[in-house]
PDB file of N, CA and C in Angstrom:
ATOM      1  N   UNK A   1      52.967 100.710 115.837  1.00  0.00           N
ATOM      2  CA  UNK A   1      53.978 100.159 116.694  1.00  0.00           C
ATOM      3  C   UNK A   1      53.403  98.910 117.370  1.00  0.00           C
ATOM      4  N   UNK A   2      54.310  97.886 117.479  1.00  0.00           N
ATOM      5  CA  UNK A   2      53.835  96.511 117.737  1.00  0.00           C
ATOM      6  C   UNK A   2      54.621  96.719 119.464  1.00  0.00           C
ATOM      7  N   UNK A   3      54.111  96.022 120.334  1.00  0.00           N
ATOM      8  CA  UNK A   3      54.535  95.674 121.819  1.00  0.00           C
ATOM      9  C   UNK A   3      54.355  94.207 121.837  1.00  0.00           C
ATOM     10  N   UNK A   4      55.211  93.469 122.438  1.00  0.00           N
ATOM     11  CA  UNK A   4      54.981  92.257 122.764  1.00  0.00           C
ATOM     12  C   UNK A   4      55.554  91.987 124.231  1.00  0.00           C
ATOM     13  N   UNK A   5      54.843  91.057 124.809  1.00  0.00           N
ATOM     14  CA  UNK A   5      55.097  90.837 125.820  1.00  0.00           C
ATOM     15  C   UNK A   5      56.386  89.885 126.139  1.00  0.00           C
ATOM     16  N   UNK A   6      57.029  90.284 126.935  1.00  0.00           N
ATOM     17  CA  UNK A   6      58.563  89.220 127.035  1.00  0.00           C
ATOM     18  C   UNK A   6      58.034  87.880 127.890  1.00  0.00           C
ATOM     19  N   UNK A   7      58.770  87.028 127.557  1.00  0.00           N
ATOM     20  CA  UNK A   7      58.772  85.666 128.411  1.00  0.00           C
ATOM     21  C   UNK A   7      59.118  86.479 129.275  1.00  0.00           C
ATOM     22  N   UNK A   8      57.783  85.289 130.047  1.00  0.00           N
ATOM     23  CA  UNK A   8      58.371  85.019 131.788  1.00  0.00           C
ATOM     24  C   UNK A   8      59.107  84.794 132.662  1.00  0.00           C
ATOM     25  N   UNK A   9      59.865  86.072 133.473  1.00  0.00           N
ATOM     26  CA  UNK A   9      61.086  86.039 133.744  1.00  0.00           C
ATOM     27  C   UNK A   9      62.420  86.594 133.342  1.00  0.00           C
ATOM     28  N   UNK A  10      62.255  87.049 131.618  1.00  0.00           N
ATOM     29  CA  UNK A  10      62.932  87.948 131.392  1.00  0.00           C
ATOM     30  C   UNK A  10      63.703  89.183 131.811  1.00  0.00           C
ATOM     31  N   UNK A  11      62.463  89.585 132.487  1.00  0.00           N
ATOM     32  CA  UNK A  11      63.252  91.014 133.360  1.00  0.00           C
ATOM     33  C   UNK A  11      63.679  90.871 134.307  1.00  0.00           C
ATOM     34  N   UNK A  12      62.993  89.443 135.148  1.00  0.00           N
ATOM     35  CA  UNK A  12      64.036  89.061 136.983  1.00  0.00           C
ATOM     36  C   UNK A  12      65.069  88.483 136.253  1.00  0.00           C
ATOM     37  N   UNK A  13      65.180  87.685 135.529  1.00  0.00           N
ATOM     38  CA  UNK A  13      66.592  87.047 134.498  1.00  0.00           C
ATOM     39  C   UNK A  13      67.878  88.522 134.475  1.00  0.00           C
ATOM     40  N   UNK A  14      67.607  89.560 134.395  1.00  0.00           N
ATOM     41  CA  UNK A  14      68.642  90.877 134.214  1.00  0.00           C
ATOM     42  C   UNK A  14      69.170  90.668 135.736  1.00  0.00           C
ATOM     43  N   UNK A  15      68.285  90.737 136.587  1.00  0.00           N
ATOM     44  CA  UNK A  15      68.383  90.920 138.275  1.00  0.00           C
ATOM     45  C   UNK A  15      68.662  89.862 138.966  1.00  0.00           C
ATOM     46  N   UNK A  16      68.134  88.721 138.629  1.00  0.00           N
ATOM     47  CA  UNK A  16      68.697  87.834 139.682  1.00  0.00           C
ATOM     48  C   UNK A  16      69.641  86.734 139.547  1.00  0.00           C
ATOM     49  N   UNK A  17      70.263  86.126 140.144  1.00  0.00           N
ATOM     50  CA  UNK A  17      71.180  85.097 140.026  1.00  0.00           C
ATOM     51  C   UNK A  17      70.793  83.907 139.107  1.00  0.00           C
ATOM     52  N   UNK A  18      71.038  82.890 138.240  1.00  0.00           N
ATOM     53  CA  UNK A  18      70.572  81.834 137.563  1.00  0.00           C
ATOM     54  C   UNK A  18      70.181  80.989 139.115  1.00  0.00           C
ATOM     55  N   UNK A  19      70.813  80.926 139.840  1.00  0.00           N
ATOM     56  CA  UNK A  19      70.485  79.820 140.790  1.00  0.00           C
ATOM     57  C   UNK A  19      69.242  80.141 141.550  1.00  0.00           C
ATOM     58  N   UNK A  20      68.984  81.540 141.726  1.00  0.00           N
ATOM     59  CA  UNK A  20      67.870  81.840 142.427  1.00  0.00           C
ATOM     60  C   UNK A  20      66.936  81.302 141.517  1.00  0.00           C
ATOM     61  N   UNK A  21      66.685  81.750 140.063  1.00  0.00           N
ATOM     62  CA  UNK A  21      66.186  82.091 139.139  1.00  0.00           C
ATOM     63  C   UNK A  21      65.083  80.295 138.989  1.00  0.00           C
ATOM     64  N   UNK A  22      66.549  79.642 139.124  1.00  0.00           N
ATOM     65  CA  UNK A  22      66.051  78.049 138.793  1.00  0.00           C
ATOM     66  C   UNK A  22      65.032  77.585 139.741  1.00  0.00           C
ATOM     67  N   UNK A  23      65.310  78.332 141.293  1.00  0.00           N
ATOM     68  CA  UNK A  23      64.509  77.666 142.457  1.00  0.00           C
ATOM     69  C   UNK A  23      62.899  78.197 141.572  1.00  0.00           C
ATOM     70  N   UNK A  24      62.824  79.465 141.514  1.00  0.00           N
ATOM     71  CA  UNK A  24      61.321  80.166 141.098  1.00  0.00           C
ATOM     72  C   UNK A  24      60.807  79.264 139.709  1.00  0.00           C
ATOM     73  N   UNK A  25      61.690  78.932 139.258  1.00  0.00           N
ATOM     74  CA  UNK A  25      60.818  77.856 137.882  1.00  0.00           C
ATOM     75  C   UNK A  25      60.523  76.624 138.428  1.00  0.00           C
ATOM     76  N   UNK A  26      60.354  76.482 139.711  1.00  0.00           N
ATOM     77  CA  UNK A  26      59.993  74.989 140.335  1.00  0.00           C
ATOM     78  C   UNK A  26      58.981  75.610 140.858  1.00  0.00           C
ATOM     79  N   UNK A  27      57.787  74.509 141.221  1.00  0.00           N
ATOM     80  CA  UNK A  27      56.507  74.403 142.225  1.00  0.00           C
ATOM     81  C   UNK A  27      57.121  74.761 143.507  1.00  0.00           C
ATOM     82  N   UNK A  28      56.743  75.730 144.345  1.00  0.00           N
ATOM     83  CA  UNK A  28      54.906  75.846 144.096  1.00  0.00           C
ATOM     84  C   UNK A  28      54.872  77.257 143.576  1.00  0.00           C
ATOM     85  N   UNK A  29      55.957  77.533 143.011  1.00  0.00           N
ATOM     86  CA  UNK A  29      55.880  78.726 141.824  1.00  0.00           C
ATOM     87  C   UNK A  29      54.838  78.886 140.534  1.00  0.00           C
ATOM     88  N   UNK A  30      54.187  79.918 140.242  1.00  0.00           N
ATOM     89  CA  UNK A  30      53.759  79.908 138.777  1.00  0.00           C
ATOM     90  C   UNK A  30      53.992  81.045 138.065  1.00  0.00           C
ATOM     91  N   UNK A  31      53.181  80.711 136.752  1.00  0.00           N
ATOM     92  CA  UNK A  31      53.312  81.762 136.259  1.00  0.00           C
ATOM     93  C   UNK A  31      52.912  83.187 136.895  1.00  0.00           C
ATOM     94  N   UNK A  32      51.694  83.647 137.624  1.00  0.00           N
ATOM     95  CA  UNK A  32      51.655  84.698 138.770  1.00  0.00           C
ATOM     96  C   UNK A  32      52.761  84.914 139.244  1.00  0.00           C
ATOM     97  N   UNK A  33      53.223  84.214 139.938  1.00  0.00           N
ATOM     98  CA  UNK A  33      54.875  84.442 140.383  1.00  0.00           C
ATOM     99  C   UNK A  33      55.687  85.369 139.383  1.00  0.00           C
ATOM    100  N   UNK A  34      56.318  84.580 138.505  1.00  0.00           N
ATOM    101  CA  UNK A  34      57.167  85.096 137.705  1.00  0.00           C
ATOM    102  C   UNK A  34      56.736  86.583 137.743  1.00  0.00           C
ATOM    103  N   UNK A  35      55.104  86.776 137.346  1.00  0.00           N
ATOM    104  CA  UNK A  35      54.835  87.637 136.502  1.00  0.00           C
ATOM    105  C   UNK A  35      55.151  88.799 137.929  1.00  0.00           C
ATOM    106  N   UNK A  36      54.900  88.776 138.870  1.00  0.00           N
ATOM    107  CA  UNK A  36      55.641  89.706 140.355  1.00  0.00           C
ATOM    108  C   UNK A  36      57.052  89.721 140.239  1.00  0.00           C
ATOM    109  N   UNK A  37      57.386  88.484 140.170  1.00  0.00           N
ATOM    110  CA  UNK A  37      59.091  88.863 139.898  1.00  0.00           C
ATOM    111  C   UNK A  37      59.439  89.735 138.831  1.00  0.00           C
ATOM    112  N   UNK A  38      58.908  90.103 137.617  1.00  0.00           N
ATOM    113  CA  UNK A  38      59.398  90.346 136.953  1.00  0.00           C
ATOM    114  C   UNK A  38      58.686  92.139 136.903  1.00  0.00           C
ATOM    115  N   UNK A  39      57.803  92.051 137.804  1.00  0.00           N
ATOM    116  CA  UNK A  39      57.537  93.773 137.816  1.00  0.00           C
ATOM    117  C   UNK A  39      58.230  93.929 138.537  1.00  0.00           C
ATOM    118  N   UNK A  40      58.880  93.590 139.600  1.00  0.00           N
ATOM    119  CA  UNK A  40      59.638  93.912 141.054  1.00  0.00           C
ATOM    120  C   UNK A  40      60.739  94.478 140.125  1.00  0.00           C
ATOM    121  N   UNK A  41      61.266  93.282 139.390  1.00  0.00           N
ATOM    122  CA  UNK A  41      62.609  94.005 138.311  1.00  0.00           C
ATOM    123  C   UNK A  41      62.617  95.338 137.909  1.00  0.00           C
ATOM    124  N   UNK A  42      61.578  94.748 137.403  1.00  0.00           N
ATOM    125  CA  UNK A  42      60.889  96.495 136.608  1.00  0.00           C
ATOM    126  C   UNK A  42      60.985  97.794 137.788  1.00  0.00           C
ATOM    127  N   UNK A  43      60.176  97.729 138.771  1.00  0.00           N
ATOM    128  CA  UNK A  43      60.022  98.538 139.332  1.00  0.00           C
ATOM    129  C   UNK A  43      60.766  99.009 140.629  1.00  0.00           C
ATOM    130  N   UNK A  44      61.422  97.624 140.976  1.00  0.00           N
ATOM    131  CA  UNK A  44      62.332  97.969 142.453  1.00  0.00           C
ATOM    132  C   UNK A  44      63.515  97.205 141.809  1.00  0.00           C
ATOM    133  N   UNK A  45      63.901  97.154 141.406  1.00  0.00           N
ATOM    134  CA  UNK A  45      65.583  96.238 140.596  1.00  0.00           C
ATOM    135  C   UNK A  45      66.334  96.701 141.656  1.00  0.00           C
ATOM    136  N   UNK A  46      66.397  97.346 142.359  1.00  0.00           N
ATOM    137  CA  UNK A  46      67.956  97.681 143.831  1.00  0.00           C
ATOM    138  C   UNK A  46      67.371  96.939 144.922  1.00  0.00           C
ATOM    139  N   UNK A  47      66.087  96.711 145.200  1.00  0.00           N
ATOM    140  CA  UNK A  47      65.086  96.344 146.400  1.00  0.00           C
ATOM    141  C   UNK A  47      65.095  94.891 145.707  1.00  0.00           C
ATOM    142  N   UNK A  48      64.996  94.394 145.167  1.00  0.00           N
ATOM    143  CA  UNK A  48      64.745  93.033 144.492  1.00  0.00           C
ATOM    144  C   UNK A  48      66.302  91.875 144.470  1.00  0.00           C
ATOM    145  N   UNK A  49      67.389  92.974 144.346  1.00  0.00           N
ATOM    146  CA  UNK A  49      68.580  92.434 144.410  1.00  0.00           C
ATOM    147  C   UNK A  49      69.229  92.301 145.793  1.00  0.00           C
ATOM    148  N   UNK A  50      69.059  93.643 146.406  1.00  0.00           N
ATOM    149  CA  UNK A  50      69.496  93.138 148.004  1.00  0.00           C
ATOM    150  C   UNK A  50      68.857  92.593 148.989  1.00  0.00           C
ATOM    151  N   UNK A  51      67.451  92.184 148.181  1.00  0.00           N
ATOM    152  CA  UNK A  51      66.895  91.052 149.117  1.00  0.00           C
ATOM    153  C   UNK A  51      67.533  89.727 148.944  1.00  0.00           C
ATOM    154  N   UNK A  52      67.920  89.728 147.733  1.00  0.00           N
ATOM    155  CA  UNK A  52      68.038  88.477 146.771  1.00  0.00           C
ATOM    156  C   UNK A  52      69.744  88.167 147.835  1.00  0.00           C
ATOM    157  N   UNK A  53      70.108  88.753 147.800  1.00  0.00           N
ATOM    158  CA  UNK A  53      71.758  89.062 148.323  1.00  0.00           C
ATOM    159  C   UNK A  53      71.705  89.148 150.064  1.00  0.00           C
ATOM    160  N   UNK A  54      71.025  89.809 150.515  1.00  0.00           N
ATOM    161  CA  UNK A  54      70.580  89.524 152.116  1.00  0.00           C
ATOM    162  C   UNK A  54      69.933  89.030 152.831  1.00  0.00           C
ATOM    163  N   UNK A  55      69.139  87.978 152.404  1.00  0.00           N
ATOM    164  CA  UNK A  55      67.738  87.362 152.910  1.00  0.00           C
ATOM    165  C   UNK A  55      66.843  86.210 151.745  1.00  0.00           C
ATOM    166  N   UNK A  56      67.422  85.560 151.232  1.00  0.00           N
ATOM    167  CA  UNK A  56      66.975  84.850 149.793  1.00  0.00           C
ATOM    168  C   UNK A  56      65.607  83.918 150.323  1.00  0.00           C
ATOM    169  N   UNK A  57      65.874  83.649 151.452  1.00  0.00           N
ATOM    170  CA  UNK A  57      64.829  82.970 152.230  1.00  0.00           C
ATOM    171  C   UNK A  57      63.291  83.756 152.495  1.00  0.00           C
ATOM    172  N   UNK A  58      63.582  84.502 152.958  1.00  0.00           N
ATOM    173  CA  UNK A  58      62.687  85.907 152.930  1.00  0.00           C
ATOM    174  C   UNK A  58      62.457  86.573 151.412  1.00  0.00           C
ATOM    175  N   UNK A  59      63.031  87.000 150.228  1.00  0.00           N
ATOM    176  CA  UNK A  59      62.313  86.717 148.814  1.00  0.00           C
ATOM    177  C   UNK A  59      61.908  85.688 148.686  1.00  0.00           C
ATOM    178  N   UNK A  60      62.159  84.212 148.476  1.00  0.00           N
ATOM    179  CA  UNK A  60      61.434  83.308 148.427  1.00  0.00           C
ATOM    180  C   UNK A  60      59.424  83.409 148.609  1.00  0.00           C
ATOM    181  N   UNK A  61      59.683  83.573 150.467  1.00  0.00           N
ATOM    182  CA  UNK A  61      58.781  83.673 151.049  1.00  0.00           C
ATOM    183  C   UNK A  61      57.889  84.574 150.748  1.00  0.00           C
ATOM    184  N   UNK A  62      57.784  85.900 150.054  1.00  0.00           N
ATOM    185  CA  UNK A  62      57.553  87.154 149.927  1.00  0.00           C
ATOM    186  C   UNK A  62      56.673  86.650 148.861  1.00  0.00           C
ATOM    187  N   UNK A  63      57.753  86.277 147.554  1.00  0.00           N
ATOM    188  CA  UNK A  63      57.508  85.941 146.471  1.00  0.00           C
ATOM    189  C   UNK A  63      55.692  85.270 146.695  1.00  0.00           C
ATOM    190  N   UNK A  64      56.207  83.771 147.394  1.00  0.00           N
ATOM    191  CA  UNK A  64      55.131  82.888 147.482  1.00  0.00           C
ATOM    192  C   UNK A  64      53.545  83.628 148.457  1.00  0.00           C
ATOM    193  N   UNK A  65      53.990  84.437 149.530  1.00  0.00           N
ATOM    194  CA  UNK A  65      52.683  85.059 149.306  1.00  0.00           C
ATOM    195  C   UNK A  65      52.253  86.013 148.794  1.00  0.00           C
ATOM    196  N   UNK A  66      52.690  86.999 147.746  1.00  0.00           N
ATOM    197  CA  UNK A  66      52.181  87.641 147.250  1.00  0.00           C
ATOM    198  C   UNK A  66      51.705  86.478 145.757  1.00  0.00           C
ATOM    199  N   UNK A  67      51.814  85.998 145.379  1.00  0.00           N
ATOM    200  CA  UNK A  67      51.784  85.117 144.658  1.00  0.00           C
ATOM    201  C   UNK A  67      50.227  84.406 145.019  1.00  0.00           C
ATOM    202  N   UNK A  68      50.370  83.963 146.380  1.00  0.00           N
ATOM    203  CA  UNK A  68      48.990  83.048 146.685  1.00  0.00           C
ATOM    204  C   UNK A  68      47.642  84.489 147.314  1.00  0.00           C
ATOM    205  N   UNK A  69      48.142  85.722 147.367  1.00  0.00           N
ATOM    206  CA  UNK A  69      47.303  86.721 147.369  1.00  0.00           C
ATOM    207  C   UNK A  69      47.108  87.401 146.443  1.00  0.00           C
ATOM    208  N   UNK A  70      47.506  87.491 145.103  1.00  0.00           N
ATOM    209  CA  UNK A  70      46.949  87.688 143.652  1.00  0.00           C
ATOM    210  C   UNK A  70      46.229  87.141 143.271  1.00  0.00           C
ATOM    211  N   UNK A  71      46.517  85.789 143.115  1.00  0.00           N
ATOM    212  CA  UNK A  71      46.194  84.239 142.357  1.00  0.00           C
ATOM    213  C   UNK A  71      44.348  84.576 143.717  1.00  0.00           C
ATOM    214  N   UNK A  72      44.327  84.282 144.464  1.00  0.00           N
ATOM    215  CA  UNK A  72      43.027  84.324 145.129  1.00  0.00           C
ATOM    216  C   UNK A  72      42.466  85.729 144.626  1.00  0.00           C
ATOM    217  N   UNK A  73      42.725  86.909 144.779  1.00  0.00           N
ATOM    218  CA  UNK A  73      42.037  88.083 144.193  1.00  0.00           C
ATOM    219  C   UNK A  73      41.707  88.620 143.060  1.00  0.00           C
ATOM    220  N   UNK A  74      42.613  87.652 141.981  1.00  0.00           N
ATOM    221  CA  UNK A  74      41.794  87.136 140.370  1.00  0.00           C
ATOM    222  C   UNK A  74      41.244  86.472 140.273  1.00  0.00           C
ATOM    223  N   UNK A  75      41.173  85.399 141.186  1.00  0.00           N
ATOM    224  CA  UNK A  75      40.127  84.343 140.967  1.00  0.00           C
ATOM    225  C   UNK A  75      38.560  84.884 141.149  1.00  0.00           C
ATOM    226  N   UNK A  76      39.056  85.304 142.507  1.00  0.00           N
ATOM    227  CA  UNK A  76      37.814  85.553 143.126  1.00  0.00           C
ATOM    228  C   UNK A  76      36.745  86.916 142.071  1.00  0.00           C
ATOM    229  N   UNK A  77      37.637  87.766 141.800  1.00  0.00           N
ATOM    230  CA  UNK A  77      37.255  88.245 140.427  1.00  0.00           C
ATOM    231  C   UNK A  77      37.001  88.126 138.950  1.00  0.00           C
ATOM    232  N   UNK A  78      36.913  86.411 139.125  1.00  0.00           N
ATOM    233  CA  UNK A  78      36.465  86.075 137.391  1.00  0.00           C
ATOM    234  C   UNK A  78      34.961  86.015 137.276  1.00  0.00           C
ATOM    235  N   UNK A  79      34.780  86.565 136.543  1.00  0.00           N
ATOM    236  CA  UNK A  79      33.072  86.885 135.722  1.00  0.00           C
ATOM    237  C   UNK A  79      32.851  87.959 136.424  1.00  0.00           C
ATOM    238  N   UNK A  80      33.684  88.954 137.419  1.00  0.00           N
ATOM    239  CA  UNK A  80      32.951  90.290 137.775  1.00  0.00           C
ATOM    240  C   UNK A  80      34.029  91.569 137.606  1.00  0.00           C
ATOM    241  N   UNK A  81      34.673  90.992 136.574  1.00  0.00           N
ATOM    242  CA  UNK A  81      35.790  92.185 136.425  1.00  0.00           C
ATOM    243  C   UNK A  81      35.593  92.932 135.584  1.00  0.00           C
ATOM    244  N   UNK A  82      34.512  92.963 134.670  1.00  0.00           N
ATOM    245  CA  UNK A  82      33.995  94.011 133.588  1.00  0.00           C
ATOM    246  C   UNK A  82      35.423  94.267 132.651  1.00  0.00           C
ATOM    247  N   UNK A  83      36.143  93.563 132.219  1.00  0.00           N
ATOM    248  CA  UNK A  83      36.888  93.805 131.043  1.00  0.00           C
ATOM    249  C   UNK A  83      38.347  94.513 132.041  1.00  0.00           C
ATOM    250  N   UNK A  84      38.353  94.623 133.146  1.00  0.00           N
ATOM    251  CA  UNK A  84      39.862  95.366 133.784  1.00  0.00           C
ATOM    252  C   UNK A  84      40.773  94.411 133.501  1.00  0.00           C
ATOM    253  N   UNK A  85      42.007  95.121 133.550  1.00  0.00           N
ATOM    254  CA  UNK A  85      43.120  94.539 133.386  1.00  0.00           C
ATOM    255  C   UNK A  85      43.790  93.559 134.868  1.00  0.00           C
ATOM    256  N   UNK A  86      44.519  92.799 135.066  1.00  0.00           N
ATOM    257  CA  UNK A  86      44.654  92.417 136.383  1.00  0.00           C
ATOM    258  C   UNK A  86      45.427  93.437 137.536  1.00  0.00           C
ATOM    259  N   UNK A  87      46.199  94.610 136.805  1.00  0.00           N
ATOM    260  CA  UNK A  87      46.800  95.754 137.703  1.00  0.00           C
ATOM    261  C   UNK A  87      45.479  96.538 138.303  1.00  0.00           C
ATOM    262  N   UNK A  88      44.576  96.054 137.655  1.00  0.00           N
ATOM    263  CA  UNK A  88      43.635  97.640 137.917  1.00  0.00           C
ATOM    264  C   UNK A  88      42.531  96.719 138.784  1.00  0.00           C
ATOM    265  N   UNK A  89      42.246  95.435 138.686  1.00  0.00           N
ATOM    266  CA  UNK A  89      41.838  94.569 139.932  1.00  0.00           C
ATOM    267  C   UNK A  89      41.975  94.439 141.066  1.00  0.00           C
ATOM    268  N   UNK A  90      43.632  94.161 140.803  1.00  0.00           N
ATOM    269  CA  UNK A  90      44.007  94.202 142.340  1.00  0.00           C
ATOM    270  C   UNK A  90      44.149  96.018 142.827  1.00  0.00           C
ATOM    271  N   UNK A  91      44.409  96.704 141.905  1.00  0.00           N
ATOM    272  CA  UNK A  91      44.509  98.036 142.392  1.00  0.00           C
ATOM    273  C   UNK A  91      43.077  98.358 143.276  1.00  0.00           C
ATOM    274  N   UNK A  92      41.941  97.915 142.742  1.00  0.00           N
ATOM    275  CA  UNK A  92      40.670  97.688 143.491  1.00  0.00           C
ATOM    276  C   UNK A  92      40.448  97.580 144.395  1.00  0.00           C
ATOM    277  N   UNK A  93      41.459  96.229 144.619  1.00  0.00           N
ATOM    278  CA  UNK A  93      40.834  95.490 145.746  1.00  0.00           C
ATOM    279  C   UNK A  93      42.149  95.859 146.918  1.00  0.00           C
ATOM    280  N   UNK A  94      42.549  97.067 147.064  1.00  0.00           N
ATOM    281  CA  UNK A  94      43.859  97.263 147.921  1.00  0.00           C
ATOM    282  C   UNK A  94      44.907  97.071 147.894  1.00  0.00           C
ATOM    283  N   UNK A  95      45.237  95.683 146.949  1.00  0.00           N
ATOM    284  CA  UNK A  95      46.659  95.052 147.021  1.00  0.00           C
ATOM    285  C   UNK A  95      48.104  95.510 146.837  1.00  0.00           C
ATOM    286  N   UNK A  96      48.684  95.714 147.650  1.00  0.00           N
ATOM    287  CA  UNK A  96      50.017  96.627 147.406  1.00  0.00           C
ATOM    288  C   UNK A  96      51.229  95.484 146.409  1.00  0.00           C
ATOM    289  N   UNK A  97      50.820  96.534 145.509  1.00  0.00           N
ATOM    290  CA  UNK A  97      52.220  94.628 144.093  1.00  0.00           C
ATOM    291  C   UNK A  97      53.750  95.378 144.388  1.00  0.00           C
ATOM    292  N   UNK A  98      54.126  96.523 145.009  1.00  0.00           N
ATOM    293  CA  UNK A  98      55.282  96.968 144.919  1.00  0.00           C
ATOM    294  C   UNK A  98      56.510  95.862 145.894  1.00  0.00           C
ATOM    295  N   UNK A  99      57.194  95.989 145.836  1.00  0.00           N
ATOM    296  CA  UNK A  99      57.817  95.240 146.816  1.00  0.00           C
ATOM    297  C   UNK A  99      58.334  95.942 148.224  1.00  0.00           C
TER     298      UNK A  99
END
């Protein structure tokens, strides 16, 4: 059995609005980003939408620091991660990825 990984954004693409969708494919978004947006889908899709629907300003914001607190706690873990995956890094290092 083959798995492939979906483009980026695919799964917030089910959940969120195109217009939201367009702001997150602009700077100072990245790929990290997406890749939170698109577990949030995965994993909170009711929590991900009525933020999106009650507070878009506040996802935004959410988005961007969990985003700039990944992106620093992989970094800071390159050449000492012994082969982990990046869930099991930050799982390491405390980081709560749920929304």
């Amino acid at each position: 059995m083959t798995f492939s990984n979906p483009q980026p954004l695919t799964l917030a693409a089910k959940i969120l609005e195109p217009d939201t969708l367009a702001t997150f494919r602009r700077p100072p978004y990245t790929l990290r980003g997406w890749k939170i947006l698109d577990r949030w889908a995965l994993n909170s899709h009711w929590k991900l939408k009525a933020m999106e629907q009650n507070d878009l300003i506040a996802l935004y914001n959410r988005v961007l620091d969990q985003q700039t607190l990944e992106t620093k706690i992989l970094t800071d873990a390159l050449g000492h991660s012994d082969g982990l995956a990046d869930h099991e890094i930050l799982a390491s290092n405390h980081v709560n990825t749920e929304l």
